[in-house]
Protein backbone atom coordinates (compact mmCIF):
# COMPACT_ATOMS: atom_id res chain seq x y z
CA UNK A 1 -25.49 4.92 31.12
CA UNK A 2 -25.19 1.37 32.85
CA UNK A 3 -21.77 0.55 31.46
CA UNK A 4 -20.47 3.96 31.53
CA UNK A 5 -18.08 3.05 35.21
CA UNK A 6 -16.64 0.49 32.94
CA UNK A 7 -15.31 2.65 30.59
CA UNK A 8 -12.06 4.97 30.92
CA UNK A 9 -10.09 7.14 28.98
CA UNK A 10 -12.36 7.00 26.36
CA UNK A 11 -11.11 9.72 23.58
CA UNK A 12 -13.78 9.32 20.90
CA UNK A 13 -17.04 8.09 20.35
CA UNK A 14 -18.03 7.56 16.75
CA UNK A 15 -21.91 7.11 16.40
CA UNK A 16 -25.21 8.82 14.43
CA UNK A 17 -26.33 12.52 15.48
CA UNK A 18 -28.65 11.07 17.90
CA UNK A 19 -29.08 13.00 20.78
CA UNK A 20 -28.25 10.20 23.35
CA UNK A 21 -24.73 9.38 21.91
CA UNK A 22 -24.07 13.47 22.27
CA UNK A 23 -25.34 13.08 26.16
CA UNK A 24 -23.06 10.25 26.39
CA UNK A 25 -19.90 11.35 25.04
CA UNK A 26 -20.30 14.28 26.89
CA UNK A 27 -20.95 12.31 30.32
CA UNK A 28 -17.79 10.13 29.23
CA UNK A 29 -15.73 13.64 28.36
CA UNK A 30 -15.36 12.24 25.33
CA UNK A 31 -15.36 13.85 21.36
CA UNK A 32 -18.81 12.86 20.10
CA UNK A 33 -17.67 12.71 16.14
CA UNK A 34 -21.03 11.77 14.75
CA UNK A 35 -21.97 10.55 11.37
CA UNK A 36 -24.10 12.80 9.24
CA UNK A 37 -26.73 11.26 7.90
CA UNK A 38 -27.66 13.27 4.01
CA UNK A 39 -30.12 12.09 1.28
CA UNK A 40 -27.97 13.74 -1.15
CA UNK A 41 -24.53 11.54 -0.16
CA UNK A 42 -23.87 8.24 -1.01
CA UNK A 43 -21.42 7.91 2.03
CA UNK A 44 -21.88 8.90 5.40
CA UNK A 45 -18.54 10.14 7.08
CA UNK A 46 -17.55 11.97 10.12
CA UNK A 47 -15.91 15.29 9.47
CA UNK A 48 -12.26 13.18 10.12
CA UNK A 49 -13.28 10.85 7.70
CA UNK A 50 -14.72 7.69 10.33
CA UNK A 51 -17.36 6.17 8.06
CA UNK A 52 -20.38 3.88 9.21
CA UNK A 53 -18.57 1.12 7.37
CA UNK A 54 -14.71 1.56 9.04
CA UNK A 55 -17.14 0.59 12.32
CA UNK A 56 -19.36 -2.49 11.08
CA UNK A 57 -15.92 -3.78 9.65
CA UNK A 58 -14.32 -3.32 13.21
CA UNK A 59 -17.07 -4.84 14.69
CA UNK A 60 -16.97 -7.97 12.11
CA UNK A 61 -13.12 -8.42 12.88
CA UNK A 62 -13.93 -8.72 16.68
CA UNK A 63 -16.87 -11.45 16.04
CA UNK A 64 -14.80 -13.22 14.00
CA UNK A 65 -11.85 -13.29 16.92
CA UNK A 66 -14.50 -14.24 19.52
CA UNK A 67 -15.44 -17.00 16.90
CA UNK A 68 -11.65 -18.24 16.26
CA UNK A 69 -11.20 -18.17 19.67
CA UNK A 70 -14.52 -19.65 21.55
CA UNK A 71 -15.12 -16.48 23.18
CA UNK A 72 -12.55 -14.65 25.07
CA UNK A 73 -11.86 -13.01 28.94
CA UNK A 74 -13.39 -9.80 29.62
CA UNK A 75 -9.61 -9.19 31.41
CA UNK A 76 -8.21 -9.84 28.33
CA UNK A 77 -10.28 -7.57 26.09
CA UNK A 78 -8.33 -4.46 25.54
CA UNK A 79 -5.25 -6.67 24.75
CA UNK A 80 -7.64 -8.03 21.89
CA UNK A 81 -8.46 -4.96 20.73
CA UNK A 82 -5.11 -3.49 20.51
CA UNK A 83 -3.48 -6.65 18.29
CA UNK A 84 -6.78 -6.34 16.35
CA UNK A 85 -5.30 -2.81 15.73
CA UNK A 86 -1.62 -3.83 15.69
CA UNK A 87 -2.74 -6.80 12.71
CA UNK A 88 -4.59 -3.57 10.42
């Protein structure tokens, strides 16, 4: 809840069932679209198809920018983000 001011127009939050991430969403008016966690599946995916490993992979991509590029501007950051998503 300490980094919630910093955050706006936030549409989606993609996380586990926990009950936290539900609190959150809903303190961010956000979708919480939570990952179901079954024995029985071999992949866990939201009910739009957002999968654990579409979110490690997104969080690889940005390490490896603030690798390339010796750490970058907080200022800057949603400009990352979006030619991360322009480059995919």
């Amino acid at each position: 809840m300490s980094v919630i001011n910093r955050l706006d127009n936030v549409k989606k939050l993609i996380s586990d069932s926990k009950s936290c991430f539900k609190q959150f969403s809903y303190e961010l008016k956000a979708e919480n679209s939570y990952i179901k966690t079954s024995p029985t599946q071999k992949h866990y995916l939201t009910e739009d198809g957002n999968s654990l490993a579409s979110v490690n992979e997104l969080m690889s991509e940005i390490e490896n920018i603030i690798q390339r590029t010796h750490g970058f501007s907080t200022r800057y950051a949603q400009e990352y983000l979006d030619f991360n998503v322009l480059r995919k």
